[in-house]
PDB file of N, CA and C in Angstrom:
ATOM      1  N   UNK A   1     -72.291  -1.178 -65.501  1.00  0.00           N
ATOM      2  CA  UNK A   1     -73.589  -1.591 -65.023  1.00  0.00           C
ATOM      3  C   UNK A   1     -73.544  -2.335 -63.688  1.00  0.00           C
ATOM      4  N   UNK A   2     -72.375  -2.810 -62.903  1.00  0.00           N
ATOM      5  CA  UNK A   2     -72.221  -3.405 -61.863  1.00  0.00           C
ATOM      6  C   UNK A   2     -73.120  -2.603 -60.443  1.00  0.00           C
ATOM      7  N   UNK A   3     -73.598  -1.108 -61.083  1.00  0.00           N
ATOM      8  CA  UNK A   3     -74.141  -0.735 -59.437  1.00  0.00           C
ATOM      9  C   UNK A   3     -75.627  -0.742 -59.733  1.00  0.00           C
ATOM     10  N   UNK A   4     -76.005  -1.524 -60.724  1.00  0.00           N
ATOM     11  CA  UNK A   4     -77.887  -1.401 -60.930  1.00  0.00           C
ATOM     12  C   UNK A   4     -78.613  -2.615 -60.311  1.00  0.00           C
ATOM     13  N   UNK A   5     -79.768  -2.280 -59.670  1.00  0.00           N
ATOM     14  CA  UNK A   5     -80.269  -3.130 -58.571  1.00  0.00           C
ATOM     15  C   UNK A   5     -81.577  -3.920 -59.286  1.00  0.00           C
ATOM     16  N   UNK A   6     -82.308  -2.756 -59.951  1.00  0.00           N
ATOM     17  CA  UNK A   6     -83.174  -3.321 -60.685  1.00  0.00           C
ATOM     18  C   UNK A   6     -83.287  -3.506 -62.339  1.00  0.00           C
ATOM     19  N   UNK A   7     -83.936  -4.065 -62.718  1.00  0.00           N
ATOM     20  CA  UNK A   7     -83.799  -4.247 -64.613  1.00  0.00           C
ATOM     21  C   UNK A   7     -85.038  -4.908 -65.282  1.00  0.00           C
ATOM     22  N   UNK A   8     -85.904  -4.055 -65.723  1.00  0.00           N
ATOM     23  CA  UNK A   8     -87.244  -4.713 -66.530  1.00  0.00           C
ATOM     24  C   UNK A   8     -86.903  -4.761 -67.643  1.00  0.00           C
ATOM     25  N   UNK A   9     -86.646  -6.178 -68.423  1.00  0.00           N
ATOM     26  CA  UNK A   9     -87.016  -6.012 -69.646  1.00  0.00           C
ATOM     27  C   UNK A   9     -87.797  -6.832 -70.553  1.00  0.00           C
ATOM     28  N   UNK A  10     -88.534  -7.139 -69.828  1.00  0.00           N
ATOM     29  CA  UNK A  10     -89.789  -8.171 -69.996  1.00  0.00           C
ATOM     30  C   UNK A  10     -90.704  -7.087 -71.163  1.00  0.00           C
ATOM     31  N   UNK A  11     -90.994  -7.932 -72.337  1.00  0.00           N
ATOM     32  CA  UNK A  11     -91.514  -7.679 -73.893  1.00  0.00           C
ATOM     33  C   UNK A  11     -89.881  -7.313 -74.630  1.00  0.00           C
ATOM     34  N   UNK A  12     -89.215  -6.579 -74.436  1.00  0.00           N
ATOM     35  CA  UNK A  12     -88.326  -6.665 -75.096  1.00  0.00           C
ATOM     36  C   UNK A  12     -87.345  -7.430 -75.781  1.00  0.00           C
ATOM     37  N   UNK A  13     -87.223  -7.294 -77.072  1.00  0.00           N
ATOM     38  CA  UNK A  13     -86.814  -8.172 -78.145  1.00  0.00           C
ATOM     39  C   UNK A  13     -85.325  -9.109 -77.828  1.00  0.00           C
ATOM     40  N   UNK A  14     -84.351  -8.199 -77.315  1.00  0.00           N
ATOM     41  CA  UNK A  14     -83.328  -8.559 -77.292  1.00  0.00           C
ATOM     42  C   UNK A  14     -83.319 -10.187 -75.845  1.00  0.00           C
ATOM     43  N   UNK A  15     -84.264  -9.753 -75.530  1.00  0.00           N
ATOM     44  CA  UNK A  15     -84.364 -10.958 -74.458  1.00  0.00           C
ATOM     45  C   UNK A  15     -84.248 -12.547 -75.277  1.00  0.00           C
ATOM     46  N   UNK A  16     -85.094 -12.269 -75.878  1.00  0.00           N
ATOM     47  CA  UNK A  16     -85.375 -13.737 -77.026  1.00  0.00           C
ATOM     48  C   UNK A  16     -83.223 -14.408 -77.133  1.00  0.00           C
ATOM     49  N   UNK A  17     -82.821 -13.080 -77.696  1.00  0.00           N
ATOM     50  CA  UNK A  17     -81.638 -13.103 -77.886  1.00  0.00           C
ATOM     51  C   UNK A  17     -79.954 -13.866 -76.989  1.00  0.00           C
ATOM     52  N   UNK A  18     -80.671 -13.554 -75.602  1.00  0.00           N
ATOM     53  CA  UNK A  18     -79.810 -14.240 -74.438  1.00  0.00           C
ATOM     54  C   UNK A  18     -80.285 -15.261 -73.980  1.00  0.00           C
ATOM     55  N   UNK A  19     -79.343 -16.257 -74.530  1.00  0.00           N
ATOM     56  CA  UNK A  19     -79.616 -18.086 -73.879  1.00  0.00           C
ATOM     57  C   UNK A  19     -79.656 -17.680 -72.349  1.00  0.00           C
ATOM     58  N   UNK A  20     -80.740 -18.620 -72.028  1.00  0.00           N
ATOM     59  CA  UNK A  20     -80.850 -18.541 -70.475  1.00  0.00           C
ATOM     60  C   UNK A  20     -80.640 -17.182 -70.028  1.00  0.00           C
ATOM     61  N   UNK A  21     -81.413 -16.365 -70.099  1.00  0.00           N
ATOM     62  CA  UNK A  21     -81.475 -15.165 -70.188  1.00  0.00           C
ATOM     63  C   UNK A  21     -81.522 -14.789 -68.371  1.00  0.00           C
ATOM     64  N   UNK A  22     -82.667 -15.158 -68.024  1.00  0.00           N
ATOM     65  CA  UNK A  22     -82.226 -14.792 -66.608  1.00  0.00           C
ATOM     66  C   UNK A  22     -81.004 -15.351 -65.713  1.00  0.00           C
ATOM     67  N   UNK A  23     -80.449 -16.481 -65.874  1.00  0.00           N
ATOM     68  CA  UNK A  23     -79.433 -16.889 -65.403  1.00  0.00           C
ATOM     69  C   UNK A  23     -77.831 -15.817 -65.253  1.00  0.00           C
ATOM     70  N   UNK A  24     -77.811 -15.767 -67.161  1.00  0.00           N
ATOM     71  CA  UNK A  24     -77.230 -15.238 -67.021  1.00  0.00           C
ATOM     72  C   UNK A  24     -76.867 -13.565 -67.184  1.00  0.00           C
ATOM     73  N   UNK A  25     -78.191 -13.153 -66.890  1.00  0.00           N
ATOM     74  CA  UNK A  25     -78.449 -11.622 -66.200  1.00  0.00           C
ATOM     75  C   UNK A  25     -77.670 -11.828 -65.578  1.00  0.00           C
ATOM     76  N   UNK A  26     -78.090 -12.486 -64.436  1.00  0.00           N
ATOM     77  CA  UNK A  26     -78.273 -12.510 -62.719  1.00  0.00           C
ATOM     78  C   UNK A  26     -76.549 -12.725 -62.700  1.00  0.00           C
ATOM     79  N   UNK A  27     -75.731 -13.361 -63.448  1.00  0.00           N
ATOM     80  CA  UNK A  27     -74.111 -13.601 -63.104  1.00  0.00           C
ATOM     81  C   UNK A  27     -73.692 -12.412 -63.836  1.00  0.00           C
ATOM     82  N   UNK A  28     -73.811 -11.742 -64.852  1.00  0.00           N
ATOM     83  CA  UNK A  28     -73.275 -10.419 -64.917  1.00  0.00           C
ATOM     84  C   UNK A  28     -73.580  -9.149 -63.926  1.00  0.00           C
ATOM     85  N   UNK A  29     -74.719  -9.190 -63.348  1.00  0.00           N
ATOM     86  CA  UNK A  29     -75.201  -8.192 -63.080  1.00  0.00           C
ATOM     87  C   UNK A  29     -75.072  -8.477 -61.267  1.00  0.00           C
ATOM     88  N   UNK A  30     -73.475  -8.424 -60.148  1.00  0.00           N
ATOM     89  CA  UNK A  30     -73.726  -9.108 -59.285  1.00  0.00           C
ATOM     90  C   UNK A  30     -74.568  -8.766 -58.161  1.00  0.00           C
ATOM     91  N   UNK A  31     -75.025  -7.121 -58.290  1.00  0.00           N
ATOM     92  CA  UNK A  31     -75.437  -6.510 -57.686  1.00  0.00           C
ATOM     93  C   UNK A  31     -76.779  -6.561 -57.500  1.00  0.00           C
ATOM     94  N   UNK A  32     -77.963  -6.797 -58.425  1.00  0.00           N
ATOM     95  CA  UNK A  32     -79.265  -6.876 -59.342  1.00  0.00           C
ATOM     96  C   UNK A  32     -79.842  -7.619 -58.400  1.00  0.00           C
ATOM     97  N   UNK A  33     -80.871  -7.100 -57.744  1.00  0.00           N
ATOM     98  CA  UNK A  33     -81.934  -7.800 -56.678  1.00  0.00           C
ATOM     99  C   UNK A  33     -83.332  -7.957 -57.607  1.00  0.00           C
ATOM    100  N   UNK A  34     -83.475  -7.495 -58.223  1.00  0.00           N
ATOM    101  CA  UNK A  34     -84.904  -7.785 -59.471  1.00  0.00           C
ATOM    102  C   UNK A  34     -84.935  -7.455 -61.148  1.00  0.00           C
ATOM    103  N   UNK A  35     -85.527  -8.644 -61.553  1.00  0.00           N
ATOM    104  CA  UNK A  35     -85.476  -8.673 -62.822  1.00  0.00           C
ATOM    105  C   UNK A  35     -86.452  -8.833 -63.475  1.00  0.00           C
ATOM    106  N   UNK A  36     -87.005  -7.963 -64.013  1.00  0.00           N
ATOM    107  CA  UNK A  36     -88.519  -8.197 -64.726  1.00  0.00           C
ATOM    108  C   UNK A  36     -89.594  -8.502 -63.253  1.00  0.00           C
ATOM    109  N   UNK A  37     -89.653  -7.579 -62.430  1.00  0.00           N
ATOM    110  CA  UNK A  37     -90.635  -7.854 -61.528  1.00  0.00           C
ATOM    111  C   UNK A  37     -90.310  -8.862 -60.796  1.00  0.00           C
ATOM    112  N   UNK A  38     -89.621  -9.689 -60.129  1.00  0.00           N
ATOM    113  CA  UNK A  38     -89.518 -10.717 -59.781  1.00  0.00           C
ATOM    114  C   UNK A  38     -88.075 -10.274 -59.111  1.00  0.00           C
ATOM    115  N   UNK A  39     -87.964 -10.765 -57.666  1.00  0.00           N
ATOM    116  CA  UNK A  39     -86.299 -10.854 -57.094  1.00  0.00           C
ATOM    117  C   UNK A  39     -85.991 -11.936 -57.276  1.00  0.00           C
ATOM    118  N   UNK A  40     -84.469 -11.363 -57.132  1.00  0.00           N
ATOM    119  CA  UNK A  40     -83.338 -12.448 -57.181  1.00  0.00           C
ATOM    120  C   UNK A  40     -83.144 -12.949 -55.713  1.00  0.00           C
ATOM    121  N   UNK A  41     -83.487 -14.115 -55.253  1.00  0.00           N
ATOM    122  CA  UNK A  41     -83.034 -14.627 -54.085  1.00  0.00           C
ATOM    123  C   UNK A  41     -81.987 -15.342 -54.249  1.00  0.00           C
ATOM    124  N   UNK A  42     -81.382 -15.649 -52.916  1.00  0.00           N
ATOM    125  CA  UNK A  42     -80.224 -16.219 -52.644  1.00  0.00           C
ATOM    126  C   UNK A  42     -80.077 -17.223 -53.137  1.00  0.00           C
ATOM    127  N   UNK A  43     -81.147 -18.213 -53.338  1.00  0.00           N
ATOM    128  CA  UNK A  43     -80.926 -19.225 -54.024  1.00  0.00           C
ATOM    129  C   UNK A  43     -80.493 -19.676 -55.361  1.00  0.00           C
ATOM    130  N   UNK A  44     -81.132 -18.614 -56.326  1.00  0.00           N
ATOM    131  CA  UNK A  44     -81.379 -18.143 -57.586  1.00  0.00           C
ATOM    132  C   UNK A  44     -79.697 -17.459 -57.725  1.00  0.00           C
ATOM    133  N   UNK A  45     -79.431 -16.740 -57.161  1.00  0.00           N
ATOM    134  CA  UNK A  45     -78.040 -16.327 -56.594  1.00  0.00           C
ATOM    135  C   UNK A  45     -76.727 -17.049 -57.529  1.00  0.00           C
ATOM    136  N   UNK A  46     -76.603 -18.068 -56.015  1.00  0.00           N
ATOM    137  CA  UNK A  46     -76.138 -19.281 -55.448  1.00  0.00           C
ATOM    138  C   UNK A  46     -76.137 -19.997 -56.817  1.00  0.00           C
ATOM    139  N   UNK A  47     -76.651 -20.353 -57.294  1.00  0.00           N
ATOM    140  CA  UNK A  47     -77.297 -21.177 -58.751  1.00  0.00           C
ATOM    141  C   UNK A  47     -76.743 -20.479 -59.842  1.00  0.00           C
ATOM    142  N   UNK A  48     -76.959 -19.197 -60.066  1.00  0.00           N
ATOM    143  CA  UNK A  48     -76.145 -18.677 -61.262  1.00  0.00           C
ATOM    144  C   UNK A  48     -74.910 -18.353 -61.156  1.00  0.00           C
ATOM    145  N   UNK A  49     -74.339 -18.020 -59.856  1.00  0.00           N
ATOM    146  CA  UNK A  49     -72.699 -17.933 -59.872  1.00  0.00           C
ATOM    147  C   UNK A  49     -72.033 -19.097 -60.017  1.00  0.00           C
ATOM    148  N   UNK A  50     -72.578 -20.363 -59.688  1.00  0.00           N
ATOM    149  CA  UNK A  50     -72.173 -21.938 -59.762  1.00  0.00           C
ATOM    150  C   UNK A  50     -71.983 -21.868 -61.129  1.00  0.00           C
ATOM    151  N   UNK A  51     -73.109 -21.517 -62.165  1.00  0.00           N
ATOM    152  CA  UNK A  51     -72.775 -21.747 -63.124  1.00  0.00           C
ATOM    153  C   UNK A  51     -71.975 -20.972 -63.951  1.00  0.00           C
ATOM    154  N   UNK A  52     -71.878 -20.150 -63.968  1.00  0.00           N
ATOM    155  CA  UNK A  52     -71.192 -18.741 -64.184  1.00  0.00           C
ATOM    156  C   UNK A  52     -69.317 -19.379 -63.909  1.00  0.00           C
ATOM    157  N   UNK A  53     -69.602 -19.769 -62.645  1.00  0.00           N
ATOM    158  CA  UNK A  53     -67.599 -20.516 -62.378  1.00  0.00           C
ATOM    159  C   UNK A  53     -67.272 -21.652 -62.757  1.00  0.00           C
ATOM    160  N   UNK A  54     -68.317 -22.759 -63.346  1.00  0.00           N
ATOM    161  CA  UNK A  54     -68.171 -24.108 -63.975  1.00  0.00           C
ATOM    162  C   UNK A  54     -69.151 -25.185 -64.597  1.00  0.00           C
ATOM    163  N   UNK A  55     -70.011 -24.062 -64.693  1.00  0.00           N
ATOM    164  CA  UNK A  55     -71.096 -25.093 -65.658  1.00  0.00           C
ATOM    165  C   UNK A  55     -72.162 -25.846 -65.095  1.00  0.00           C
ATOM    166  N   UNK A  56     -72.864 -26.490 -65.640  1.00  0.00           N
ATOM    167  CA  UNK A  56     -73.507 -27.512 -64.931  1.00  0.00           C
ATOM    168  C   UNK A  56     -73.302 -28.328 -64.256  1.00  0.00           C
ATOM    169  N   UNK A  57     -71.881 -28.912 -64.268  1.00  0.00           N
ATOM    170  CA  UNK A  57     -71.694 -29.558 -63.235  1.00  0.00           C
ATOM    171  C   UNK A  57     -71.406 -28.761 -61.966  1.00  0.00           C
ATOM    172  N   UNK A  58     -70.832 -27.858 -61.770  1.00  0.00           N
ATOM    173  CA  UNK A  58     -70.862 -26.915 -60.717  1.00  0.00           C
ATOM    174  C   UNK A  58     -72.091 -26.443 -60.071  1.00  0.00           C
ATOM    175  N   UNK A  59     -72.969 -26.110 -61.183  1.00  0.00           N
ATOM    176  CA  UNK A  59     -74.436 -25.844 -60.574  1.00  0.00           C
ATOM    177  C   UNK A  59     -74.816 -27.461 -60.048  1.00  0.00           C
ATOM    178  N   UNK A  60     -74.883 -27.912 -60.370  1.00  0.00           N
ATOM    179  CA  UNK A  60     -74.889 -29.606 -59.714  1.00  0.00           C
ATOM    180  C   UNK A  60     -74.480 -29.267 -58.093  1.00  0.00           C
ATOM    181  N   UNK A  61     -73.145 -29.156 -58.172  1.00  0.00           N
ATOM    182  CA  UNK A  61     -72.839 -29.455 -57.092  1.00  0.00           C
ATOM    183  C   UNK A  61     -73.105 -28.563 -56.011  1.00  0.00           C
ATOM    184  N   UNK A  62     -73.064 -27.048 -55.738  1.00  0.00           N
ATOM    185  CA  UNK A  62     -73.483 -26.313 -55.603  1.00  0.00           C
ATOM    186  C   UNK A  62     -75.234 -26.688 -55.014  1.00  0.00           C
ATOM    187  N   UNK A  63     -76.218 -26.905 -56.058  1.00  0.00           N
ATOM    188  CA  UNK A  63     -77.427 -27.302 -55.710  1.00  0.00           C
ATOM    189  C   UNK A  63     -77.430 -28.563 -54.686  1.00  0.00           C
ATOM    190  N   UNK A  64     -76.656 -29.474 -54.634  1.00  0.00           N
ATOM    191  CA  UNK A  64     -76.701 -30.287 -54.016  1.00  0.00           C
ATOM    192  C   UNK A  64     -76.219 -30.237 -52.689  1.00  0.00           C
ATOM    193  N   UNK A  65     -75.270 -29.336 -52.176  1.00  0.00           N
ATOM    194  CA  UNK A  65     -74.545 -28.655 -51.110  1.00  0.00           C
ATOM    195  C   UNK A  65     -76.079 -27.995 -50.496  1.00  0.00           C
ATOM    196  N   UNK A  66     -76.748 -27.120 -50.815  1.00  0.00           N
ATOM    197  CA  UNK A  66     -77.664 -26.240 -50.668  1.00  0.00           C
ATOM    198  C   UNK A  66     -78.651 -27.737 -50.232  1.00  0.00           C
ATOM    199  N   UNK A  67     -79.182 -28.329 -50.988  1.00  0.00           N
ATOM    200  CA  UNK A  67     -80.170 -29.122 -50.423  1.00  0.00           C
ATOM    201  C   UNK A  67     -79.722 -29.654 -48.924  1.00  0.00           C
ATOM    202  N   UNK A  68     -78.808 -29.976 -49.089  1.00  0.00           N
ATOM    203  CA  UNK A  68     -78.038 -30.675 -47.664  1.00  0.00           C
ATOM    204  C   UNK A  68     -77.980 -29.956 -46.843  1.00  0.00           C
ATOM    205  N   UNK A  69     -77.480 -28.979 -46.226  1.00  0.00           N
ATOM    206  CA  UNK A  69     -77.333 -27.929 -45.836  1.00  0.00           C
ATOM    207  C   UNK A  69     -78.917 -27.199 -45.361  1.00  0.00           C
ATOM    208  N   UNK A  70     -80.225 -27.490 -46.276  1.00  0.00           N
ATOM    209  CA  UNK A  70     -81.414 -27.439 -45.842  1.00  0.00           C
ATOM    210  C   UNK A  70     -82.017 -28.283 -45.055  1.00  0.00           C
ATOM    211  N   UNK A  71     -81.570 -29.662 -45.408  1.00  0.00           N
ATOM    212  CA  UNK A  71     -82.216 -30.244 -44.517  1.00  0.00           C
ATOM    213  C   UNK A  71     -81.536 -30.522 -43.437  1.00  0.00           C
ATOM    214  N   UNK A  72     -79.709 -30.477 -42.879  1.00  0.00           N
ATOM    215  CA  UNK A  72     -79.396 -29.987 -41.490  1.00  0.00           C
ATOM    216  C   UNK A  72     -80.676 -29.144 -40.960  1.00  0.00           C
ATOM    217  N   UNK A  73     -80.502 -28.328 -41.638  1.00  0.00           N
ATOM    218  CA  UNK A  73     -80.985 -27.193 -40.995  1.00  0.00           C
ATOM    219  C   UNK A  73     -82.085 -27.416 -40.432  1.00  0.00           C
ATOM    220  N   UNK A  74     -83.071 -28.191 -41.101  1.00  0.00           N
ATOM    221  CA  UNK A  74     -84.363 -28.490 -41.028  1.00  0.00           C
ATOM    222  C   UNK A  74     -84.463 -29.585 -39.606  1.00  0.00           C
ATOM    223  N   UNK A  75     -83.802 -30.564 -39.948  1.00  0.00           N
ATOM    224  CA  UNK A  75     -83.117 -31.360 -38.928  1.00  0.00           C
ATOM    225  C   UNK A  75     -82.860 -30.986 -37.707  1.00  0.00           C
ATOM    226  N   UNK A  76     -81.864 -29.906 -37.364  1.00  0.00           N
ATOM    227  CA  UNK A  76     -81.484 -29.423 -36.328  1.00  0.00           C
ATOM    228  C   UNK A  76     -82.856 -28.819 -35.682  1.00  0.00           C
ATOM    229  N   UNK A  77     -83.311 -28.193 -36.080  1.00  0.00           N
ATOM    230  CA  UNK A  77     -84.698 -27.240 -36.052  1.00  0.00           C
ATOM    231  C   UNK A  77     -85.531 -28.176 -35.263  1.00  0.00           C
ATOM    232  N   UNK A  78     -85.977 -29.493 -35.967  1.00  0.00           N
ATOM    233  CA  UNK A  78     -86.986 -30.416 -35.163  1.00  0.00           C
ATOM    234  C   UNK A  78     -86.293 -31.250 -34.060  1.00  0.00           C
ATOM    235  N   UNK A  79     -85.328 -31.277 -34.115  1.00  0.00           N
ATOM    236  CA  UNK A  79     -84.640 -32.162 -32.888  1.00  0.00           C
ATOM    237  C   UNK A  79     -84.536 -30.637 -31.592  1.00  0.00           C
ATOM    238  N   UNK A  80     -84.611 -29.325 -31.829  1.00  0.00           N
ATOM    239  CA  UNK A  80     -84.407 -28.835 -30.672  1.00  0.00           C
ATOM    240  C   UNK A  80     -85.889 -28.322 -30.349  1.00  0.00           C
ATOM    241  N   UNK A  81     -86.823 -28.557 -31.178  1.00  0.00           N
ATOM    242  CA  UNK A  81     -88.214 -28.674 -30.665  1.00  0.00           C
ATOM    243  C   UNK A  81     -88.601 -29.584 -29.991  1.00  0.00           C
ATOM    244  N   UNK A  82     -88.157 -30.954 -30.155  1.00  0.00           N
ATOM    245  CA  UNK A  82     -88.451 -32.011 -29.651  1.00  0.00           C
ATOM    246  C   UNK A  82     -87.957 -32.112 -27.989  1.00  0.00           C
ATOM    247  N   UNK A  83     -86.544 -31.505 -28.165  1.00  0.00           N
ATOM    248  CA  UNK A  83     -85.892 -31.139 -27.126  1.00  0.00           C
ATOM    249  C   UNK A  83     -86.721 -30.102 -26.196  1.00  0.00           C
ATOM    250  N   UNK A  84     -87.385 -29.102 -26.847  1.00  0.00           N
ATOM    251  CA  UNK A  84     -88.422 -27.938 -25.875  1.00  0.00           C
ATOM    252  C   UNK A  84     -89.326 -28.762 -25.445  1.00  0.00           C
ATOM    253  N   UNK A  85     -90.115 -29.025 -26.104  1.00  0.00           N
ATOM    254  CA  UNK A  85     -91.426 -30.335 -25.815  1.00  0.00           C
ATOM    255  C   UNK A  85     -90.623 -30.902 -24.657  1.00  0.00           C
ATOM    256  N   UNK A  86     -89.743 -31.852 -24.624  1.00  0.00           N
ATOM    257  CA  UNK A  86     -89.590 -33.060 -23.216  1.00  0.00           C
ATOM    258  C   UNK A  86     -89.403 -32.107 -21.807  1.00  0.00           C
ATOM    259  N   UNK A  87     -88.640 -30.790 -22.626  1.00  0.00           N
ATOM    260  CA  UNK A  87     -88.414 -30.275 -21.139  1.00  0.00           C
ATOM    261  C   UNK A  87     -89.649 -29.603 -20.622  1.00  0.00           C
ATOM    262  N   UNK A  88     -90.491 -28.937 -21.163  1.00  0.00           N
ATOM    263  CA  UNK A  88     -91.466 -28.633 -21.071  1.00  0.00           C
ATOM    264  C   UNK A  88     -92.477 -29.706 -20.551  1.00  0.00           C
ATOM    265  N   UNK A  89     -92.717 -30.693 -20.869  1.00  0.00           N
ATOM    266  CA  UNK A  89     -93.424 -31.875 -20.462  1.00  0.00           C
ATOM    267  C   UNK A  89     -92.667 -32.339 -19.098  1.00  0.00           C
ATOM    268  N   UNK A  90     -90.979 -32.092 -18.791  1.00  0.00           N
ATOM    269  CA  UNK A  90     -90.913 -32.525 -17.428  1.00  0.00           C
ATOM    270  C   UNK A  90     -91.018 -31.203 -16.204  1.00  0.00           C
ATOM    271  N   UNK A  91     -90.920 -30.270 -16.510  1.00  0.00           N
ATOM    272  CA  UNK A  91     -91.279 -29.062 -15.826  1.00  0.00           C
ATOM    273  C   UNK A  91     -93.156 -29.340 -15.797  1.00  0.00           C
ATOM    274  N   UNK A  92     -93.826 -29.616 -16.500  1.00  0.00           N
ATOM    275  CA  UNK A  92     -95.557 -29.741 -16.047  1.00  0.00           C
ATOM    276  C   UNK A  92     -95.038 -30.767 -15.113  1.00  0.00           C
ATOM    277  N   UNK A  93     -94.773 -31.896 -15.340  1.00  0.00           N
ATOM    278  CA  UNK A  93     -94.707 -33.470 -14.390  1.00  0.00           C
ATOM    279  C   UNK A  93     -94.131 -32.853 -12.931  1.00  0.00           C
ATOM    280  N   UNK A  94     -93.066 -32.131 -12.798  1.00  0.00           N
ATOM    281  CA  UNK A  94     -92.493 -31.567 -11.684  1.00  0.00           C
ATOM    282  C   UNK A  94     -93.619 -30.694 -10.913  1.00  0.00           C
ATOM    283  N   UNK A  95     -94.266 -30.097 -11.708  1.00  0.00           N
ATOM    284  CA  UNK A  95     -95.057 -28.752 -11.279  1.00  0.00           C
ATOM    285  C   UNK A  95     -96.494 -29.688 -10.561  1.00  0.00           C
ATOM    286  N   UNK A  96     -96.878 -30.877 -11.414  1.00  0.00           N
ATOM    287  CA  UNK A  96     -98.143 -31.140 -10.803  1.00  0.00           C
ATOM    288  C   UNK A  96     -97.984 -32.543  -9.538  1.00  0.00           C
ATOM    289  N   UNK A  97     -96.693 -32.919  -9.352  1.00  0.00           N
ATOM    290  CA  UNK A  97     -95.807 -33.497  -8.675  1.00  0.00           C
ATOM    291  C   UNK A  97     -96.142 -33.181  -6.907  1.00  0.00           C
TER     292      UNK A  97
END
């Protein structure tokens, strides 16, 4: 089953049956971009292979890497806007100069 992308089995019985059922779809299945109507994003990803290699504490850590890593990102993002803005504001000052 490693080359199947999609998988509905939303009403079906056997679902009841698998603890954390989408989780651990999503770590058997590494290929599987949707499950019951719904994709698998990277995040969702990221989150079940953590747990899949060590548990909750791994998904812990893992999730917590990811938050950090967002808000660099986020971070970096507004500091080089801020950075467009001044230069932009000294190119008008030059221009009406």
């Amino acid at each position: 089953m490693p080359n199947i992308l999609a998988l509905y089995l939303k009403g079906n019985p056997c679902v009841r049956m698998i603890s954390q059922y989408r989780k651990n779809i999503t770590i058997a299945m590494p290929n599987l971009h949707y499950l019951d109507e719904r994709p698998i994003f990277e995040y969702e990803r990221l989150m079940a292979d953590a747990f899949g290699r060590g548990g909750k504490e791994e998904e812990e850590r893992v999730r917590k890497e990811w938050a950090d890593k967002q808000h660099a990102d986020k971070k970096r993002n507004l500091e080089h806007a801020v950075k467009l803005m001044d230069e932009g504001k000294q190119k008008r000052k030059k221009a009406f100069k």
